[in-house]
PDB file of N, CA and C in Angstrom:
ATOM      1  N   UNK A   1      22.163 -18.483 -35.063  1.00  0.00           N
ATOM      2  CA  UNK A   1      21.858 -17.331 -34.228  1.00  0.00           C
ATOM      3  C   UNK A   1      20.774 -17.719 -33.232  1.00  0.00           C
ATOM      4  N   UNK A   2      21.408 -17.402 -31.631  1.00  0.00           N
ATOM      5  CA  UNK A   2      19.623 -18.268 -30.746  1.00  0.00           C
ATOM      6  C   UNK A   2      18.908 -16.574 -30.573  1.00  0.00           C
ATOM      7  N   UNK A   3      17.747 -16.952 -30.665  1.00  0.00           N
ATOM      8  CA  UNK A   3      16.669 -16.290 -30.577  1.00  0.00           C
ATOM      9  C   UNK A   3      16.781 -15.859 -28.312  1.00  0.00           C
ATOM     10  N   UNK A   4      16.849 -14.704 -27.497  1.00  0.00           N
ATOM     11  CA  UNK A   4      16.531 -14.655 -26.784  1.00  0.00           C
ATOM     12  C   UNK A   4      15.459 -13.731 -25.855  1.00  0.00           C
ATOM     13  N   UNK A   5      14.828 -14.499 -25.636  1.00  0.00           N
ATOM     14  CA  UNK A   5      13.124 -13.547 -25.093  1.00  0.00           C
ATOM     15  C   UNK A   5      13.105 -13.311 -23.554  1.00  0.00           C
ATOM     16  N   UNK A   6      12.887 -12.252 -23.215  1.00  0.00           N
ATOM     17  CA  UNK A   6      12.893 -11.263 -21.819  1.00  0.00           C
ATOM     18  C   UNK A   6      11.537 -11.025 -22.104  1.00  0.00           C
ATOM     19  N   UNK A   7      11.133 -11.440 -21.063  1.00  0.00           N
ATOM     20  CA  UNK A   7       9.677 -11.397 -20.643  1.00  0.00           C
ATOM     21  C   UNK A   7       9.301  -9.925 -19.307  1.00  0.00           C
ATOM     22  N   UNK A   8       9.020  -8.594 -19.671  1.00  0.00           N
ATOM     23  CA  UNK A   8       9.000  -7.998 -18.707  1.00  0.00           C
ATOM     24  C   UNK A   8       8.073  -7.643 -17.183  1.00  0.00           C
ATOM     25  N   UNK A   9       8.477  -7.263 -16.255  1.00  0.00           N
ATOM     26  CA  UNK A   9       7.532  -7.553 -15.098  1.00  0.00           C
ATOM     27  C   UNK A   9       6.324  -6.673 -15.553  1.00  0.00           C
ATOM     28  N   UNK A  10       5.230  -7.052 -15.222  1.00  0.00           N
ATOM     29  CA  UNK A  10       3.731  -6.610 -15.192  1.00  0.00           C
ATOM     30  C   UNK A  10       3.669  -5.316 -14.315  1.00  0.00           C
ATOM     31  N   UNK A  11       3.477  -4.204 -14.474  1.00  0.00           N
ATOM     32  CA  UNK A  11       3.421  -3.558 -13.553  1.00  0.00           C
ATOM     33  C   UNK A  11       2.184  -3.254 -12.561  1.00  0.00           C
ATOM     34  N   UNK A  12       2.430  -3.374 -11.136  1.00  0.00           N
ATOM     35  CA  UNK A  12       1.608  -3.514 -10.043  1.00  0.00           C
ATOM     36  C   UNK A  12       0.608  -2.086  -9.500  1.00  0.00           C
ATOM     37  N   UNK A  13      -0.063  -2.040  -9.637  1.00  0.00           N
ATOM     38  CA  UNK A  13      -0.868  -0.503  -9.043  1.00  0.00           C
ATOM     39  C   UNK A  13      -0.239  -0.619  -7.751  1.00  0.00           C
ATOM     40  N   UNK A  14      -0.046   0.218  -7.415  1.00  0.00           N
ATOM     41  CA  UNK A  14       0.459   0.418  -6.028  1.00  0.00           C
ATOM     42  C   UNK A  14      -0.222   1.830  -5.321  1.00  0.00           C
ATOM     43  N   UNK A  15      -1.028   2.032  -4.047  1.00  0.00           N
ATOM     44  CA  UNK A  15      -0.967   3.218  -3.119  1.00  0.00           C
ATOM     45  C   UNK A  15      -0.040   4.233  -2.591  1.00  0.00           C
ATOM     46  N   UNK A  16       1.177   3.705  -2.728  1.00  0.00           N
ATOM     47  CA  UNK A  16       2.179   4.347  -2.522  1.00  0.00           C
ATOM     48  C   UNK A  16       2.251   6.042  -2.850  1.00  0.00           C
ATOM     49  N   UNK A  17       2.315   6.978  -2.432  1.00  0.00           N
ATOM     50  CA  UNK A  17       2.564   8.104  -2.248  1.00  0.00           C
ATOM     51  C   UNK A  17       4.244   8.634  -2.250  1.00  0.00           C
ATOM     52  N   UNK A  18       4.886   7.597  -1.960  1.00  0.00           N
ATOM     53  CA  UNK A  18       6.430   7.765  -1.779  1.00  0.00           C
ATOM     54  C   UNK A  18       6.528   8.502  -0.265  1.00  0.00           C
ATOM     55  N   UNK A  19       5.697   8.573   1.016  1.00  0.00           N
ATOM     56  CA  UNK A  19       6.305   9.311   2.038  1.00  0.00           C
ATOM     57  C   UNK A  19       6.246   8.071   3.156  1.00  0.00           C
ATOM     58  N   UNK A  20       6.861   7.163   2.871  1.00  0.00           N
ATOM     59  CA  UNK A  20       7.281   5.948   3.785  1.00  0.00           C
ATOM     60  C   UNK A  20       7.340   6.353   5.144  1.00  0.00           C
ATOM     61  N   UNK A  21       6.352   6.636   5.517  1.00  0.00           N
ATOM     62  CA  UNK A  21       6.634   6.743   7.353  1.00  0.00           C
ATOM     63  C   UNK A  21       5.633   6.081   8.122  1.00  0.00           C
ATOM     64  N   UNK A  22       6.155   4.820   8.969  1.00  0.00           N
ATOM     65  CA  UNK A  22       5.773   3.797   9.552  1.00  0.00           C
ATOM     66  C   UNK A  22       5.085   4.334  10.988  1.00  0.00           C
ATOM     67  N   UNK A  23       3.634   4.147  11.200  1.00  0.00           N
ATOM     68  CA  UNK A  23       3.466   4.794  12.499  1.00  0.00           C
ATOM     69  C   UNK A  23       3.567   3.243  13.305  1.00  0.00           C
ATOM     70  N   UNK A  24       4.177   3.559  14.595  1.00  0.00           N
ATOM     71  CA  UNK A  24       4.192   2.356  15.144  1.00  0.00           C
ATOM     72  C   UNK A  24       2.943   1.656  15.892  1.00  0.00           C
ATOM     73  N   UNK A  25       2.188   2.812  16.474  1.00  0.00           N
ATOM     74  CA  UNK A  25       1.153   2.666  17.513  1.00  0.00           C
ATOM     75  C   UNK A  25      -0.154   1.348  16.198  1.00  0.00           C
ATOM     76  N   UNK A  26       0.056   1.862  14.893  1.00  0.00           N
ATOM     77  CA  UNK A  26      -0.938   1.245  13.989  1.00  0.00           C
ATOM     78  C   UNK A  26      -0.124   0.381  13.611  1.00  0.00           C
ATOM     79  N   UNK A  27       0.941   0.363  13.173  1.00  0.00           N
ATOM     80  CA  UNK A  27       1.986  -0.563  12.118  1.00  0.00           C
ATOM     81  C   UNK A  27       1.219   0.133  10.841  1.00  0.00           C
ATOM     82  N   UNK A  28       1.309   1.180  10.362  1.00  0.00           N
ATOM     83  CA  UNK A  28       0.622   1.143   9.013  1.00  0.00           C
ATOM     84  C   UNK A  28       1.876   2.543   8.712  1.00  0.00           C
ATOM     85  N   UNK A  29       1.635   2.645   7.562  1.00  0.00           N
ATOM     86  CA  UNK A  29       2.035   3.776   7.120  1.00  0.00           C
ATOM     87  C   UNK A  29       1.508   4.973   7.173  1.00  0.00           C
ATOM     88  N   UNK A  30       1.893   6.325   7.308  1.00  0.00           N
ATOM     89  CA  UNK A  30       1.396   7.401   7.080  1.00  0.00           C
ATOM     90  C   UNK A  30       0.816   7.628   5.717  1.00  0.00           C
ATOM     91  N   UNK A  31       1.583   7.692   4.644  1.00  0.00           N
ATOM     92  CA  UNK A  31       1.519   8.088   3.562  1.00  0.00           C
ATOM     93  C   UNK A  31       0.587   7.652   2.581  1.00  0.00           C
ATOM     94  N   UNK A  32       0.301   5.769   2.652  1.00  0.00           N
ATOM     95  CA  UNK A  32      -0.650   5.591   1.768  1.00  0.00           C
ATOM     96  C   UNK A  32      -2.013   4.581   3.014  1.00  0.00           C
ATOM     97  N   UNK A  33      -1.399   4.459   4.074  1.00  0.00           N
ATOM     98  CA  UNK A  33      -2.627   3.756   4.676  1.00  0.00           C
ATOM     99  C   UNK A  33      -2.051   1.831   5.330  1.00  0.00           C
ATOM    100  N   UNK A  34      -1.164   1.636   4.475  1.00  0.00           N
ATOM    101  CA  UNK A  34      -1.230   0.007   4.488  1.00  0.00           C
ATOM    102  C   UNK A  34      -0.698  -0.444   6.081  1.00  0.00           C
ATOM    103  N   UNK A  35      -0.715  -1.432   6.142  1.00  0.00           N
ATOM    104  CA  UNK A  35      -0.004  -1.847   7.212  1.00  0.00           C
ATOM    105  C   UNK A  35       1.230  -2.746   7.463  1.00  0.00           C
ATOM    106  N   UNK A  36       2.050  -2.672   8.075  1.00  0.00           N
ATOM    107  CA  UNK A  36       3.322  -3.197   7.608  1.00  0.00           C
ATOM    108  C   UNK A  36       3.027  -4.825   6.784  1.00  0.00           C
ATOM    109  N   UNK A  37       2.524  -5.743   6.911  1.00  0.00           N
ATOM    110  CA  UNK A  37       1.845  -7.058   6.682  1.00  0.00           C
ATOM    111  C   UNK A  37       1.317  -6.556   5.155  1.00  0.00           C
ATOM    112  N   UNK A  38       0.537  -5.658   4.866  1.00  0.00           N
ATOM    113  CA  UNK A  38       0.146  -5.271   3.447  1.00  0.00           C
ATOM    114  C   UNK A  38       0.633  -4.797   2.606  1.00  0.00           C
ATOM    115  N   UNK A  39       1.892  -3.901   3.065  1.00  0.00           N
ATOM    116  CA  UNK A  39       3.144  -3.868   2.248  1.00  0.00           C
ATOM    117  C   UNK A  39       4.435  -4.525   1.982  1.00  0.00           C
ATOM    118  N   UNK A  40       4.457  -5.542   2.721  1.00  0.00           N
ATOM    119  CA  UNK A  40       5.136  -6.979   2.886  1.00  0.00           C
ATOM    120  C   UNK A  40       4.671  -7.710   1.665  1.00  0.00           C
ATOM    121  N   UNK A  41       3.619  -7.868   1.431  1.00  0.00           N
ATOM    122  CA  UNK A  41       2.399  -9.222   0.887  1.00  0.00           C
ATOM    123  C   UNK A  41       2.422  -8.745  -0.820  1.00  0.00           C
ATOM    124  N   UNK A  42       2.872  -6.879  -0.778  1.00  0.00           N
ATOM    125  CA  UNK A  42       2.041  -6.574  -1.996  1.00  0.00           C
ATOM    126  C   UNK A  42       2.187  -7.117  -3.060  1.00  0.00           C
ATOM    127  N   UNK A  43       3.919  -7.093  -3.287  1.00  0.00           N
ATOM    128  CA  UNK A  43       4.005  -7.936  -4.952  1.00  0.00           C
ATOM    129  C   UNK A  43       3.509  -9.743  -4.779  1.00  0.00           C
ATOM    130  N   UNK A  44       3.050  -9.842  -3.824  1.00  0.00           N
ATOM    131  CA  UNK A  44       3.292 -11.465  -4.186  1.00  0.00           C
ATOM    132  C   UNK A  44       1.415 -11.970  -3.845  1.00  0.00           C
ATOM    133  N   UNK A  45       1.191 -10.371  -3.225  1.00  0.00           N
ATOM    134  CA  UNK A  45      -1.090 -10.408  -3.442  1.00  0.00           C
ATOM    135  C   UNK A  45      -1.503 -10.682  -4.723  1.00  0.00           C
ATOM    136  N   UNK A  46      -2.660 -11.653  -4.630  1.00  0.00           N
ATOM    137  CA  UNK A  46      -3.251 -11.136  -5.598  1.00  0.00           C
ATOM    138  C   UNK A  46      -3.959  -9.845  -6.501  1.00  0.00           C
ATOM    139  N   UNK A  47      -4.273  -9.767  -7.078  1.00  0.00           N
ATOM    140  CA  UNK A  47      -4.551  -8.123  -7.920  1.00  0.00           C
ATOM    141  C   UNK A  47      -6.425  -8.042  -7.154  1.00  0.00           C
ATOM    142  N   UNK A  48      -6.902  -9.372  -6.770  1.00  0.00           N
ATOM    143  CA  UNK A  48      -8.038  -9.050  -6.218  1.00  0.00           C
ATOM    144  C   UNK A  48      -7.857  -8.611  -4.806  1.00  0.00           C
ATOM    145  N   UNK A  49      -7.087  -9.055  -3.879  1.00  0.00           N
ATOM    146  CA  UNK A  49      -6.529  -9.090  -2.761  1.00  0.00           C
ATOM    147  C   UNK A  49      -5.929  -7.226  -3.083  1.00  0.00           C
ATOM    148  N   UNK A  50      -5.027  -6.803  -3.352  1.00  0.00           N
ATOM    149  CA  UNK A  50      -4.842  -5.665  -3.708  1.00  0.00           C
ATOM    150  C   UNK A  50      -5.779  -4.320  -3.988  1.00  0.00           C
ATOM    151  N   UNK A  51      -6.753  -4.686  -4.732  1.00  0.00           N
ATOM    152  CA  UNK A  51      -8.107  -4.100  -5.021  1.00  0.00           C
ATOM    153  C   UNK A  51      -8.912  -3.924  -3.725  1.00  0.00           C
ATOM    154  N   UNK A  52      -8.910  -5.059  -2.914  1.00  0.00           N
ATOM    155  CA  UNK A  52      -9.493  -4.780  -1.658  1.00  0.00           C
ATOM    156  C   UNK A  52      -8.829  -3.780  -0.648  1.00  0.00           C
ATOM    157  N   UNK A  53      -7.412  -4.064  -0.483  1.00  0.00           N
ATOM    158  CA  UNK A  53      -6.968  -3.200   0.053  1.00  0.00           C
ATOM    159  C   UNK A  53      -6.735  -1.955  -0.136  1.00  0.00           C
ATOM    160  N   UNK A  54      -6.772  -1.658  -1.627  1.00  0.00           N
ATOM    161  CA  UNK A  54      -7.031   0.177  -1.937  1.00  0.00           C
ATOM    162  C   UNK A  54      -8.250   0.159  -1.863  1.00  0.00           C
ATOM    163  N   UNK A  55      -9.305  -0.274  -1.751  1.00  0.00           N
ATOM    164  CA  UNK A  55     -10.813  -0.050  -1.387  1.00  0.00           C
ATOM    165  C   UNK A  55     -10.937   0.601   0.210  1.00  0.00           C
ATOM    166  N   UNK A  56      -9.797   0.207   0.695  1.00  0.00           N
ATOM    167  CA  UNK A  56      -9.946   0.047   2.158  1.00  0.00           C
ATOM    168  C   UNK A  56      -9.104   1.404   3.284  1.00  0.00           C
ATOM    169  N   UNK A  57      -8.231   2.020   1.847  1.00  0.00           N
ATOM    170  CA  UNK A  57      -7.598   3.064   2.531  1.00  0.00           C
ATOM    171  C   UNK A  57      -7.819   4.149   2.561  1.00  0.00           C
ATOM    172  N   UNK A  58      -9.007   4.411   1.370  1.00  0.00           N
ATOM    173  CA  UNK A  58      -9.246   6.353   2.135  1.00  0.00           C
ATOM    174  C   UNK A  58     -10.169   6.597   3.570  1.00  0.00           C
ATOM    175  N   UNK A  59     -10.891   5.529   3.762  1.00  0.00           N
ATOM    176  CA  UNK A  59     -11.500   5.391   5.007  1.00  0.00           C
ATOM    177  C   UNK A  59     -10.434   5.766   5.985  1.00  0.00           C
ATOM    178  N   UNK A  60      -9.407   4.475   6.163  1.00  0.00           N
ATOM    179  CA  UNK A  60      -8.186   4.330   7.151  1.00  0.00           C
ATOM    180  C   UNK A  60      -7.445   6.089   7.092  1.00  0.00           C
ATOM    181  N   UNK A  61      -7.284   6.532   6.132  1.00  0.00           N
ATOM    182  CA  UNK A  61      -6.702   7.874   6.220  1.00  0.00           C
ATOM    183  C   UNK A  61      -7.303   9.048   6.415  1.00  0.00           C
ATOM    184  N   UNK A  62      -8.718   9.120   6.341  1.00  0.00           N
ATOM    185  CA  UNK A  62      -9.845   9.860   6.712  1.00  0.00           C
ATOM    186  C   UNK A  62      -9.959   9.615   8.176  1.00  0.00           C
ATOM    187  N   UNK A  63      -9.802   8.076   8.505  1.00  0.00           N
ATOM    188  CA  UNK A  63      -9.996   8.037  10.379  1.00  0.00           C
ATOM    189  C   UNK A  63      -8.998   8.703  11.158  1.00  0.00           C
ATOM    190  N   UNK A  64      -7.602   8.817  10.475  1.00  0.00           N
ATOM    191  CA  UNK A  64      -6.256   9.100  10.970  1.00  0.00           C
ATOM    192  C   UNK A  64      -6.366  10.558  10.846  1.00  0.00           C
ATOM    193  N   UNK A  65      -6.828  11.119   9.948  1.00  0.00           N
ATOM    194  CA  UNK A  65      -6.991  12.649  10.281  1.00  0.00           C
ATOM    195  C   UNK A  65      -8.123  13.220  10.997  1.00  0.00           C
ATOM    196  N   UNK A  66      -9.119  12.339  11.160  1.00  0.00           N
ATOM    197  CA  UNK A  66      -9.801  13.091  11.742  1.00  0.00           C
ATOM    198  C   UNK A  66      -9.480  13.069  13.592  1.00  0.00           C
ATOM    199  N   UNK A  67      -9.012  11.873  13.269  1.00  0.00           N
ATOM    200  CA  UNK A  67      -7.917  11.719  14.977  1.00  0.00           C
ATOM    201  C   UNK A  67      -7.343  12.330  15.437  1.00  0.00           C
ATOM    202  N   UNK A  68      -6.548  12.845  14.562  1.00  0.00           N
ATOM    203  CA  UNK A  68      -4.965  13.833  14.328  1.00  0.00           C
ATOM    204  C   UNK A  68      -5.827  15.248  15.109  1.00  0.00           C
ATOM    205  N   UNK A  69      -6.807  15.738  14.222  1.00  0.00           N
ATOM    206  CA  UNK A  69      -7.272  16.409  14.487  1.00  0.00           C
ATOM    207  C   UNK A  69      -8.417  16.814  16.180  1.00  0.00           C
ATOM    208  N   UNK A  70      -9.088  15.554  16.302  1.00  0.00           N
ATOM    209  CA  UNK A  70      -9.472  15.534  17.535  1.00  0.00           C
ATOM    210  C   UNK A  70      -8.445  16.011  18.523  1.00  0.00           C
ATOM    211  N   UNK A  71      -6.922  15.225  18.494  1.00  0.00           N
ATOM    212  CA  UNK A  71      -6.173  15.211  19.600  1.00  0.00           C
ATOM    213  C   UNK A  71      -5.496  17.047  19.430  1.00  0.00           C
ATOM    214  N   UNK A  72      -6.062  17.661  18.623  1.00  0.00           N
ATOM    215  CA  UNK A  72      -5.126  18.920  19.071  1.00  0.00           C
ATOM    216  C   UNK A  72      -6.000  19.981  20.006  1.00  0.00           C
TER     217      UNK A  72
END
């Protein structure tokens, strides 16, 4: 009888919000902040590299609304 072992994927923290909408003028997303290049990179970032970049997005989404808001 062979013995067979499945090793399962690690699961990744992710920012994701699920509302995938790409602004073009930034290349970033609406929904969680990243930029197309940072959601490209994510599974294959490091978890320190990753950490930096959720460090880095309530700022980015705080600037985007308060923009949003200037322009009305």
């Amino acid at each position: 009888m062979a013995i067979i072992t499945f090793t399962l994927p690690v699961a990744i923290e992710s920012p994701c919000v699920g509302v995938c909408a790409l602004e073009a003028a930034r290349s970033r997303c609406t929904g969680c902040g990243r930029t197309t290049d940072e959601i490209a990179r994510w599974t294959s970032g490091t978890p320190e590299w990753r950490r930096a970049v959720m460090a880095e997005l309530p700022a980015r989404l705080a600037a985007d609304q308060s923009l949003a808001r200037d322009c009305k």
